[in-house]
C-alpha atoms as a PDB file:
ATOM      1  CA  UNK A   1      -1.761  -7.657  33.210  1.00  0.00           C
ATOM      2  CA  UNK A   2       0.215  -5.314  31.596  1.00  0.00           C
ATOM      3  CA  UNK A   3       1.008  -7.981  28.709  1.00  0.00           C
ATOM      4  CA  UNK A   4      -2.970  -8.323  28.388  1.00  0.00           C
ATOM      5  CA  UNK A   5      -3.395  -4.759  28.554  1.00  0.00           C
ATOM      6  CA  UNK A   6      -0.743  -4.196  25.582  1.00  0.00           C
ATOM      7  CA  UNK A   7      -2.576  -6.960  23.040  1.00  0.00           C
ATOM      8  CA  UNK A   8      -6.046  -5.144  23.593  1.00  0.00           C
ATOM      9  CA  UNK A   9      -4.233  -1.949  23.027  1.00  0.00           C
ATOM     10  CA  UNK A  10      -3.024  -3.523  19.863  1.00  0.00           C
ATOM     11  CA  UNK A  11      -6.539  -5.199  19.005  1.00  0.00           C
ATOM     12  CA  UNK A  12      -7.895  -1.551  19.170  1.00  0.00           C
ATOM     13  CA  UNK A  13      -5.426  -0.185  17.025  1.00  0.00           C
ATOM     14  CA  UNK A  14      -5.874  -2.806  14.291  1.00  0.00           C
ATOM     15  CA  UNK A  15      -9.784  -2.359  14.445  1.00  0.00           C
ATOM     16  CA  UNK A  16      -9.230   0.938  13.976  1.00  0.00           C
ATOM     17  CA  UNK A  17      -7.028   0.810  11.394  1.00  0.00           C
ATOM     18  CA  UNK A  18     -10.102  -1.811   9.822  1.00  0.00           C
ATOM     19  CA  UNK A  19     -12.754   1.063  10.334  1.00  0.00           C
ATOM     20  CA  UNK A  20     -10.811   3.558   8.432  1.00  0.00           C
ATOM     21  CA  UNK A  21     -10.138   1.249   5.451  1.00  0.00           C
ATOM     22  CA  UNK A  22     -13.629   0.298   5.568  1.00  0.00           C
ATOM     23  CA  UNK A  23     -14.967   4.219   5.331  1.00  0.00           C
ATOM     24  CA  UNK A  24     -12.370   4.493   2.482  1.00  0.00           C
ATOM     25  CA  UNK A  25     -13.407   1.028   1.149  1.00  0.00           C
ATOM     26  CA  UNK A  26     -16.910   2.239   0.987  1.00  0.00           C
ATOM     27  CA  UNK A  27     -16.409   5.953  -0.121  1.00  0.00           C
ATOM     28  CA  UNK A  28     -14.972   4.382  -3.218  1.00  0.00           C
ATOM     29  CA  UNK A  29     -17.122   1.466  -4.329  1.00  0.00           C
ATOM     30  CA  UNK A  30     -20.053   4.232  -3.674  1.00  0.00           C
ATOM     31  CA  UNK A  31     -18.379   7.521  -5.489  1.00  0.00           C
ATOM     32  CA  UNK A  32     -21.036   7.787  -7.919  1.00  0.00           C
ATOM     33  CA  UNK A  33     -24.034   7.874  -4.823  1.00  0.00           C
ATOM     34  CA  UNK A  34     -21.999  10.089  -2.880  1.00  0.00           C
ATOM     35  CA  UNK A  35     -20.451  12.588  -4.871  1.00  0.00           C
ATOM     36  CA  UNK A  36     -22.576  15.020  -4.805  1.00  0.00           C
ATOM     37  CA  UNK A  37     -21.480  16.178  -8.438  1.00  0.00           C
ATOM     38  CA  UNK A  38     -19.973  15.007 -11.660  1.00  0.00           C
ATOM     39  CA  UNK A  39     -16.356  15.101 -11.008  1.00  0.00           C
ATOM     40  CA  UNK A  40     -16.371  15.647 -14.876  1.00  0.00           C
ATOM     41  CA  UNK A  41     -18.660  18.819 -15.008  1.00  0.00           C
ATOM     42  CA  UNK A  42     -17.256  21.907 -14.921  1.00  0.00           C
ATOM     43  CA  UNK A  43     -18.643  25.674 -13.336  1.00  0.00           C
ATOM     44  CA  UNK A  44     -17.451  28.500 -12.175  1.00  0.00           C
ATOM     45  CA  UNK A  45     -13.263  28.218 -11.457  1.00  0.00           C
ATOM     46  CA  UNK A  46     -11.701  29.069  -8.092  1.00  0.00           C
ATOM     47  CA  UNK A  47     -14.987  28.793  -6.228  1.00  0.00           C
ATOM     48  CA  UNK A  48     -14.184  28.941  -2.416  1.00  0.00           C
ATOM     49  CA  UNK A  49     -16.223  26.507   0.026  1.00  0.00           C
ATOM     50  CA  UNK A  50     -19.808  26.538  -0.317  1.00  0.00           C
ATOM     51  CA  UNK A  51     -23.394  25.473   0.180  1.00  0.00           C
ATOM     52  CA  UNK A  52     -23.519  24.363  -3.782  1.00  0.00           C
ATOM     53  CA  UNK A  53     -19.771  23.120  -3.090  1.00  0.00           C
ATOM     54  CA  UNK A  54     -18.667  22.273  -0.141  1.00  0.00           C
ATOM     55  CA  UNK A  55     -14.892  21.947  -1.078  1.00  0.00           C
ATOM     56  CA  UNK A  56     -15.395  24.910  -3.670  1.00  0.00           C
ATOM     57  CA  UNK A  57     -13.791  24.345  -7.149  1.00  0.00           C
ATOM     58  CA  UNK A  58     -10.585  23.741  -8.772  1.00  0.00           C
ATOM     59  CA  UNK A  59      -9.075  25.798 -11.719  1.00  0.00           C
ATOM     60  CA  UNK A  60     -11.682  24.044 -14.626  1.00  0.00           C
ATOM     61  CA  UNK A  61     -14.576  24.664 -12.123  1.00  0.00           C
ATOM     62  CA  UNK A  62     -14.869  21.137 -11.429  1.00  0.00           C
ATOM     63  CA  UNK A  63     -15.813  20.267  -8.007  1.00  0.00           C
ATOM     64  CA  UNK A  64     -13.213  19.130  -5.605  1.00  0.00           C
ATOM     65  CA  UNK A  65     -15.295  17.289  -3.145  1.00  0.00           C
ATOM     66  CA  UNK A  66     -16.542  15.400  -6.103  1.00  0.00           C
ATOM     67  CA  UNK A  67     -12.989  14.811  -7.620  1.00  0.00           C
ATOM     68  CA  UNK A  68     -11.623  13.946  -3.815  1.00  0.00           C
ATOM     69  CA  UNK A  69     -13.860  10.943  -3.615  1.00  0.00           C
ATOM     70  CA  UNK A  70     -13.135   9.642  -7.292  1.00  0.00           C
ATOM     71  CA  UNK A  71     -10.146   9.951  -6.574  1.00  0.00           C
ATOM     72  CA  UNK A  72     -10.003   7.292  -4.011  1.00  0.00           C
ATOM     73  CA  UNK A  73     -10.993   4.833  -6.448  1.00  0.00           C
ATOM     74  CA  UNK A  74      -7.212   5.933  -7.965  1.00  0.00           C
ATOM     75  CA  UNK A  75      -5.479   5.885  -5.198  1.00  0.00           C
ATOM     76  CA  UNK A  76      -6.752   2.501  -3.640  1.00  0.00           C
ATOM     77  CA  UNK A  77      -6.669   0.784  -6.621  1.00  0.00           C
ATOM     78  CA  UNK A  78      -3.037   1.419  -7.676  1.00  0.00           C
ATOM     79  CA  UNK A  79      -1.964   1.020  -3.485  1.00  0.00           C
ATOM     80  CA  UNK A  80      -3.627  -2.817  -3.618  1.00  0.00           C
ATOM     81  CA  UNK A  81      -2.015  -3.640  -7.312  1.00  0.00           C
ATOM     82  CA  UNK A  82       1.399  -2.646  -6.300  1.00  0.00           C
ATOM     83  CA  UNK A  83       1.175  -3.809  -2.804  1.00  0.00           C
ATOM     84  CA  UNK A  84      -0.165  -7.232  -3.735  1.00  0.00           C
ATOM     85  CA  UNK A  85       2.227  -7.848  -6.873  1.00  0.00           C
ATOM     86  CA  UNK A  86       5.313  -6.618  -3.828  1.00  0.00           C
ATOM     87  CA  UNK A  87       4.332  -9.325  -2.005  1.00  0.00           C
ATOM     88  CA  UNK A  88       3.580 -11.842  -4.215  1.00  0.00           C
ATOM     89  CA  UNK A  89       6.991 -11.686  -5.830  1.00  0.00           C
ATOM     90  CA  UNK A  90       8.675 -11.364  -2.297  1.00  0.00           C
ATOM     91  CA  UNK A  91       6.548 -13.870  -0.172  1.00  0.00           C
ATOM     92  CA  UNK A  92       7.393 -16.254  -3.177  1.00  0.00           C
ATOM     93  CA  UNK A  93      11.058 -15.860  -3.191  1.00  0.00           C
ATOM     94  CA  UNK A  94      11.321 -15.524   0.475  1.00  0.00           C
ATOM     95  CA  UNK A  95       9.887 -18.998   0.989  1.00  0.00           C
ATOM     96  CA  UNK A  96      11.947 -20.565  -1.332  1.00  0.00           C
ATOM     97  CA  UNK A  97      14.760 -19.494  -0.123  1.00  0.00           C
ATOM     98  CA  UNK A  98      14.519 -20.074   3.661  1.00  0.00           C
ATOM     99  CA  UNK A  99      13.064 -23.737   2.700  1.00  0.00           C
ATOM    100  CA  UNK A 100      15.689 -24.960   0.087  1.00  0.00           C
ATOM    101  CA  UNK A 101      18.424 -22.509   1.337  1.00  0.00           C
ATOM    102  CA  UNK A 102      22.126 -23.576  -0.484  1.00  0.00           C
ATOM    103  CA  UNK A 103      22.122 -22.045  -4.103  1.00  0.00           C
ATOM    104  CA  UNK A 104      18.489 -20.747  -4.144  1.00  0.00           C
ATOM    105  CA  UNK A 105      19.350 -18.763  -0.962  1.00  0.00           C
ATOM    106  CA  UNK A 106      22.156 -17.236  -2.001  1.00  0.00           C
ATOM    107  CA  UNK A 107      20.854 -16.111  -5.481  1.00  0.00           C
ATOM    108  CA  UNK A 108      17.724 -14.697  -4.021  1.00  0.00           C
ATOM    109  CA  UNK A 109      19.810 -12.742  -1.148  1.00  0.00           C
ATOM    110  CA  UNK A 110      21.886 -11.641  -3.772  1.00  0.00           C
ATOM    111  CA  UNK A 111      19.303 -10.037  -5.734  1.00  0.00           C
ATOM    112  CA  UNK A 112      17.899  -8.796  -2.733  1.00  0.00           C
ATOM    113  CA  UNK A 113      20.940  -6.821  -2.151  1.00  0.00           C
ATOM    114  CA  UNK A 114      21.301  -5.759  -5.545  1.00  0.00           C
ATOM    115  CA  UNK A 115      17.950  -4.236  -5.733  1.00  0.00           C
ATOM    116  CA  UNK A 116      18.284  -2.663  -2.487  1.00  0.00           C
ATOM    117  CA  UNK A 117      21.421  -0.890  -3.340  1.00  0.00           C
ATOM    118  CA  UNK A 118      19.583   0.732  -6.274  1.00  0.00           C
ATOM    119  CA  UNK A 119      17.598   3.949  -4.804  1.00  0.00           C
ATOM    120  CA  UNK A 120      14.186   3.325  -5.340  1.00  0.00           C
ATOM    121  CA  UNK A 121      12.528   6.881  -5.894  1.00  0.00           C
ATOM    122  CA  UNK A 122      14.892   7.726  -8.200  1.00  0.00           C
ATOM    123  CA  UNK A 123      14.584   4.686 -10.319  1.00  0.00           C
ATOM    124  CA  UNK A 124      10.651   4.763 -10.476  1.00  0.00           C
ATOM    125  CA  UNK A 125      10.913   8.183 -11.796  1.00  0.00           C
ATOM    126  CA  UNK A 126      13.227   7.649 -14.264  1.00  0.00           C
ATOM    127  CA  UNK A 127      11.037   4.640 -15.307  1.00  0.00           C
ATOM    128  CA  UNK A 128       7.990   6.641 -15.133  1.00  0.00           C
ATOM    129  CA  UNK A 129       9.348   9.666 -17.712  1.00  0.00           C
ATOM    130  CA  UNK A 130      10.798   6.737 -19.848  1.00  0.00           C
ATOM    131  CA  UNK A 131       7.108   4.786 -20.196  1.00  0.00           C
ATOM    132  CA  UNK A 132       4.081   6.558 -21.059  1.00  0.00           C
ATOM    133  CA  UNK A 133       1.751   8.419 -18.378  1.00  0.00           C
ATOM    134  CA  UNK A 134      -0.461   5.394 -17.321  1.00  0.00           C
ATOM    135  CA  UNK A 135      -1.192   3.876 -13.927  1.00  0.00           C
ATOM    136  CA  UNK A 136      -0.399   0.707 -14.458  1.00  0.00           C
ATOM    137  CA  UNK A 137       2.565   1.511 -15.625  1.00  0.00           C
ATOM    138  CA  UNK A 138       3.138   3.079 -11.738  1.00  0.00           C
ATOM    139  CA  UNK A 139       1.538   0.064 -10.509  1.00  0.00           C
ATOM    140  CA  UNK A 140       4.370  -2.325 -12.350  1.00  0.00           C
ATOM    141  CA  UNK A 141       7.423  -0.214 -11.219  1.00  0.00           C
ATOM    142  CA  UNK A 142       6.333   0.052  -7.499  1.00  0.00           C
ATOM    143  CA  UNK A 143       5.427  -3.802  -7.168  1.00  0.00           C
ATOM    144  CA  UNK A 144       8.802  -4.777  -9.092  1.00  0.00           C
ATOM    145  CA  UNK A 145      10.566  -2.581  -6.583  1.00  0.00           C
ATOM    146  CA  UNK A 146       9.252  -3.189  -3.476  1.00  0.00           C
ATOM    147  CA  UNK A 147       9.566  -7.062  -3.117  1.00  0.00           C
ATOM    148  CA  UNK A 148      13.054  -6.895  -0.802  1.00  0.00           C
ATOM    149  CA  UNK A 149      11.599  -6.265   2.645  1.00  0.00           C
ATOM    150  CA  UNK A 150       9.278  -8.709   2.008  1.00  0.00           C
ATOM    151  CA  UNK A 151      11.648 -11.145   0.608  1.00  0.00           C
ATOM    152  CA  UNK A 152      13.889 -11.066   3.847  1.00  0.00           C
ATOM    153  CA  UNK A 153      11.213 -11.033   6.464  1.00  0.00           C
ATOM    154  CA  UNK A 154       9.523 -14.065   5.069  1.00  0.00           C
ATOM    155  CA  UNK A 155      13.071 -16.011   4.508  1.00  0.00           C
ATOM    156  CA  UNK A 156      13.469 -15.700   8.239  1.00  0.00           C
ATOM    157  CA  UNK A 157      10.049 -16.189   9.341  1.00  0.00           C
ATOM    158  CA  UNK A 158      10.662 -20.007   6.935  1.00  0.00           C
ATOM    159  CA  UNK A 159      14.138 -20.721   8.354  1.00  0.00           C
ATOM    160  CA  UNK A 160      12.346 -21.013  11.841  1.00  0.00           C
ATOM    161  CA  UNK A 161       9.424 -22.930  10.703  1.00  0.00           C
ATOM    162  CA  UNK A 162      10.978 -25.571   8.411  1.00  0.00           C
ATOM    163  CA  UNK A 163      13.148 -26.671  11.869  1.00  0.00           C
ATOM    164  CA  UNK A 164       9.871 -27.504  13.421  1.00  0.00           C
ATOM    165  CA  UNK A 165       8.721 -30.582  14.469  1.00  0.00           C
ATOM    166  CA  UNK A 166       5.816 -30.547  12.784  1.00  0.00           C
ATOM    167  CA  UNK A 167       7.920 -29.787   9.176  1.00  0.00           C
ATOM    168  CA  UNK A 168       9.868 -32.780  10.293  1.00  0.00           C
ATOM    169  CA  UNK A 169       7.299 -34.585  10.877  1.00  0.00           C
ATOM    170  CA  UNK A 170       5.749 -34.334   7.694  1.00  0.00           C
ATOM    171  CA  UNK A 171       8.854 -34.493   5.871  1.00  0.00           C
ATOM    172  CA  UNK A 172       8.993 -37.721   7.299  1.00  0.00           C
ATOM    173  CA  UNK A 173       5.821 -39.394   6.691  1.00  0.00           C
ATOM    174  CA  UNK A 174       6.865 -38.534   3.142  1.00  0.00           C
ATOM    175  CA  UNK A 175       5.663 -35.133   2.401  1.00  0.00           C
ATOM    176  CA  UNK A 176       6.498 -33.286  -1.164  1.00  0.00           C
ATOM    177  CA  UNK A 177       8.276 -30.496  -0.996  1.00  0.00           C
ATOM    178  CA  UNK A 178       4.998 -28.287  -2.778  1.00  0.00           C
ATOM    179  CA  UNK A 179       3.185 -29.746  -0.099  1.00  0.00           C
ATOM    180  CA  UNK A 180       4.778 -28.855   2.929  1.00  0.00           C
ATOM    181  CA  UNK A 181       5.379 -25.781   2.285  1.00  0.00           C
ATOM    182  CA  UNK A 182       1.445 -24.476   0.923  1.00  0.00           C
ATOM    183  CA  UNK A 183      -0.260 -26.378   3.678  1.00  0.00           C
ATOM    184  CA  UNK A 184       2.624 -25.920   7.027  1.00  0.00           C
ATOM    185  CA  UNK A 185       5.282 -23.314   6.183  1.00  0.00           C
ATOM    186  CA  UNK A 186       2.920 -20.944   4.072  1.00  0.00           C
ATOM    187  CA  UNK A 187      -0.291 -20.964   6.739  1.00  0.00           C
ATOM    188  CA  UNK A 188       2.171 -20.652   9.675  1.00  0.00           C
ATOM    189  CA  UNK A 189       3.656 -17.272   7.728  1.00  0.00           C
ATOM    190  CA  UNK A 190       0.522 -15.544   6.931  1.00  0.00           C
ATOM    191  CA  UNK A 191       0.639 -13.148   9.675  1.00  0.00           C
ATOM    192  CA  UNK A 192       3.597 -12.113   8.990  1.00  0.00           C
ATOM    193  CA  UNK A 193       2.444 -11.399   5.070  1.00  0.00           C
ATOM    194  CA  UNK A 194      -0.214 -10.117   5.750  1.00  0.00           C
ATOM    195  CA  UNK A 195       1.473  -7.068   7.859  1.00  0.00           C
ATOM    196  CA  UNK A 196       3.786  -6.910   4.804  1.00  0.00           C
ATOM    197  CA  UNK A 197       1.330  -6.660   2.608  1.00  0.00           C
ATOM    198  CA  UNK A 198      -0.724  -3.998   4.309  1.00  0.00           C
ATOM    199  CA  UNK A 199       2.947  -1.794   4.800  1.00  0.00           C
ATOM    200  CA  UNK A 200       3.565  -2.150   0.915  1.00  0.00           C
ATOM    201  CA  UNK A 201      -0.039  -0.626   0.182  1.00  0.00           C
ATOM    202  CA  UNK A 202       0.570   2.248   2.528  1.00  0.00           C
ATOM    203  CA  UNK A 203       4.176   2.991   0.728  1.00  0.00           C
ATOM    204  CA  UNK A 204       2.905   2.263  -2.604  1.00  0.00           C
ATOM    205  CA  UNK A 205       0.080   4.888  -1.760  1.00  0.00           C
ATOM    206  CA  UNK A 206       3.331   7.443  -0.540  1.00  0.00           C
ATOM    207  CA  UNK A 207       5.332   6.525  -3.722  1.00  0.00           C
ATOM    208  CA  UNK A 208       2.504   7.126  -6.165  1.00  0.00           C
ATOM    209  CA  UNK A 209       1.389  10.116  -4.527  1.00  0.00           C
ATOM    210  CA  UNK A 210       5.340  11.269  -4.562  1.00  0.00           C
ATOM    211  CA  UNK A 211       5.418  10.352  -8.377  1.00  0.00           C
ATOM    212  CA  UNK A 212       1.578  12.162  -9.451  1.00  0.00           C
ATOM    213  CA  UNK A 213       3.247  15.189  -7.333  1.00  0.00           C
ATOM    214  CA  UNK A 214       6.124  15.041  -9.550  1.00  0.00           C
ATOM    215  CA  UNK A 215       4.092  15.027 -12.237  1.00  0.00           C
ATOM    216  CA  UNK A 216       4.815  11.894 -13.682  1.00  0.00           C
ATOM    217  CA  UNK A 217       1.546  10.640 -12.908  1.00  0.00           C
ATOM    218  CA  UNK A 218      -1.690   9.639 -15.173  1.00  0.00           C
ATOM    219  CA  UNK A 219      -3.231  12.841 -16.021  1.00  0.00           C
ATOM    220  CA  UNK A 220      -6.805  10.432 -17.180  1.00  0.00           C
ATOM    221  CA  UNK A 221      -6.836   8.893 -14.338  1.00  0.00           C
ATOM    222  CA  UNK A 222      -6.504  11.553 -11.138  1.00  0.00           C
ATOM    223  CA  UNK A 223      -5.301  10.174  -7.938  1.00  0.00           C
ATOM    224  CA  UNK A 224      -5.295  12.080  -4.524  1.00  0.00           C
ATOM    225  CA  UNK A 225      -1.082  12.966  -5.627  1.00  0.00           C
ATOM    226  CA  UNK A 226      -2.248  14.032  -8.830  1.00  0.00           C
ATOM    227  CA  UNK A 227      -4.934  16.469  -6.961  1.00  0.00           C
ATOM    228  CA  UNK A 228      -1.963  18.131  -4.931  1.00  0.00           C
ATOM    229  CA  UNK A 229       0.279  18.090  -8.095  1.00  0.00           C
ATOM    230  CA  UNK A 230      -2.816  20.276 -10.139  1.00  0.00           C
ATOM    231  CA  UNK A 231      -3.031  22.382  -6.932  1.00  0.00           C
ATOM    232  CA  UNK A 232       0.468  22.973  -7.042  1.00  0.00           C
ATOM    233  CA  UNK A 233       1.350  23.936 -10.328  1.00  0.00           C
ATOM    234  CA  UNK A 234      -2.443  25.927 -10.976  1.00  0.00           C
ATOM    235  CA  UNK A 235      -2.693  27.980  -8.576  1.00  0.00           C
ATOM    236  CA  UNK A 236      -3.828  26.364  -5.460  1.00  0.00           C
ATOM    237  CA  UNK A 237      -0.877  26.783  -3.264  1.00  0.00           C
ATOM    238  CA  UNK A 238       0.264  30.427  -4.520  1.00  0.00           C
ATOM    239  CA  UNK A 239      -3.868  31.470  -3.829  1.00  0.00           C
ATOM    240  CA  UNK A 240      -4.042  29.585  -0.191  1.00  0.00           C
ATOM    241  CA  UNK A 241      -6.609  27.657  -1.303  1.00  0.00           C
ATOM    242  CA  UNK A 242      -6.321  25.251   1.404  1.00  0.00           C
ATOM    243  CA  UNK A 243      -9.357  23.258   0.551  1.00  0.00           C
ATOM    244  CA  UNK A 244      -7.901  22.332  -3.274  1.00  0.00           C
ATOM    245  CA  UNK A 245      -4.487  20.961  -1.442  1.00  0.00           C
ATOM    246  CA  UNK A 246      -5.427  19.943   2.338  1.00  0.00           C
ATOM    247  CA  UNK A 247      -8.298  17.379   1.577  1.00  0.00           C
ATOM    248  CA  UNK A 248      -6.476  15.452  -0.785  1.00  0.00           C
ATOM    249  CA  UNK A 249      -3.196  15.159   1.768  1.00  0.00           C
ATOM    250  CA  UNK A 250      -5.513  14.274   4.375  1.00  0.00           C
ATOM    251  CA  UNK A 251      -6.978  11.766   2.717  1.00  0.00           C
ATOM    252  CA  UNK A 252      -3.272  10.527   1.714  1.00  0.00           C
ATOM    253  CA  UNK A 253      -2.238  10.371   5.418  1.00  0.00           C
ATOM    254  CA  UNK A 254      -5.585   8.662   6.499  1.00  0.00           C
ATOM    255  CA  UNK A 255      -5.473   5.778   4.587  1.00  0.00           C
ATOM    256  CA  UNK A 256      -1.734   5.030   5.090  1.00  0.00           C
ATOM    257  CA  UNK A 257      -2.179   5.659   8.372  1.00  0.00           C
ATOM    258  CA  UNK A 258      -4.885   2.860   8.470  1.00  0.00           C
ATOM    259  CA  UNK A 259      -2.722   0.408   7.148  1.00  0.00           C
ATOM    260  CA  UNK A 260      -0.310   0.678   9.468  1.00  0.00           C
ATOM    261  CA  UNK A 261      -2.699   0.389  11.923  1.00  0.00           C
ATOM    262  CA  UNK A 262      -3.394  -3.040  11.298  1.00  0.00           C
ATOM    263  CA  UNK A 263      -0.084  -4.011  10.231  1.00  0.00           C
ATOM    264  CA  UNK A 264       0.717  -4.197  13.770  1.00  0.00           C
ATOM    265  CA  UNK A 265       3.824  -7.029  14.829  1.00  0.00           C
ATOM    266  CA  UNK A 266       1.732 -10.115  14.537  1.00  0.00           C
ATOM    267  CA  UNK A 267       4.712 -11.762  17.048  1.00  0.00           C
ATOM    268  CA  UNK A 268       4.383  -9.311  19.766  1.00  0.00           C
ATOM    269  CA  UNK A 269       1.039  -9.912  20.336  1.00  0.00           C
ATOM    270  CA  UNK A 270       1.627 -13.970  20.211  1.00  0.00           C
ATOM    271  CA  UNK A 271       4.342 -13.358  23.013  1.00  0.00           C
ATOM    272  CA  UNK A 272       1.845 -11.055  24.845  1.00  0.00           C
ATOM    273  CA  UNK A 273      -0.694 -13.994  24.792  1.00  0.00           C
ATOM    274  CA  UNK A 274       2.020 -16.695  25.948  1.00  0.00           C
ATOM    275  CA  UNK A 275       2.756 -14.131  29.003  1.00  0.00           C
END
């Protein structure tokens, strides 16, 4: 019972975690319905909250509640990019490497190493003052960075599966290589990519928001980081104007918060089912 008890628990949490995602899903593909301004217009500056504007107005009079939910379109965009090019790269590598093992193994684990030695904040912002302000640019240095964990979760997840009978068995009816591993190792290792995809979208999210903070992010193109970073450095913070910087964090810790909540271990609710 208590087994059963824990895999609802978990069901809850990822539903959850799908209902949040959904709201932020939606706010974005429906800014320009819901905003209830141009996020490009601009009034009266340093409006506190009101009926006209609910989360008042930032330093060029342009309203925040308007900007907030534009934003999103930002911020989710650039979390996906990264977190799907991440995993790409490291479900990719990670397969090949627990299948073939010898050589290919080694190089990849190698790598893997390498990269992980190098500190990755440090690096993106040094490759983010280098290239020009843009958010693709963000998008390639997060997704080229992040691969690792996902490279070494997946390698272990294929070293179990290609001892499995079933691998066997279709490496012995004469099974290519390609095949066995797109239509047995790769659909039996989905659960596990699929949690590490939904973790790299939350941390791309935190490194993005950590970079448009730092002010390395695209000014054109404003992001919930790059609404704390304006806040920051015009005024928002030194005038306590809690509803230029809160909403925009809020929104930061929501959606990550979302992800992880559906990036629950795939495995422990599998043993919780077999209990």
């Amino acid at each position: 019972m208590e087994k059963i008890r824990e895999l609802l628990t978990h069901s809850r949490l990822r539903l959850a975690g799908l209902f949040i995602l959904s709201l932020f899903l939606a706010l974005a593909l429906f800014a320009p319905f819901i905003a209830p301004h141009d996020p490009e217009e601009s009034k009266m500056p340093y409006q506190p909250p009101s009926r006209d504007h609910y989360l008042g107005t930032n330093d060029i009079g342009q309203d925040i509640l308007s900007e907030l939910i534009y934003a999103s379109r930002v911020s989710l965009t650039i979390g996906f990019l990264a977190g799907l090019i991440s995993v790409l790269i490291g479900a990719t590598l990670g397969m090949l490497a627990g299948y073939y093992r010898g050589g290919v193994e080694e190089l990849v684990m190698a790598t893997s190493d390498v990269v992980l030695l190098v500190p990755g904040l440090p690096l993106m912002i040094i490759l983010a003052a280098y290239l020009s302000p843009s958010m693709w640019n963000i998008v390639l240095a997060v997704g080229l960075l992040w691969w690792c964990s996902t490279a070494r979760v997946v390698h272990s997840r294929v070293l179990q599966l290609r001892e499995m009978p079933f691998v066997e068995a279709a490496r012995a009816l004469g099974g290519k290589d390609r095949y066995i591993m797109l239509n047995h190792i790769l659909i039996n290792a989905k659960e596990v990519i699929y949690a590490k995809f939904a973790l790299s979208v939350a941390s791309a999210m935190l490194t993005e928001a950590s970079l448009s903070f730092l002010g390395l992010g695209d000014p054109l193109n404003i992001s919930w980081g790059e609404m704390i970073h304006f806040a920051f450095s015009r005024g928002g913070f030194a005038n306590d104007m809690w509803w230029w910087y809160l909403p925009p964090g809020l929104m930061i810790c929501a959606s990550v918060l979302g992800f992880v909540m559906i990036a629950m271990e795939p495995e422990r609710d599998q043993k919780a089912l077999e209990l």
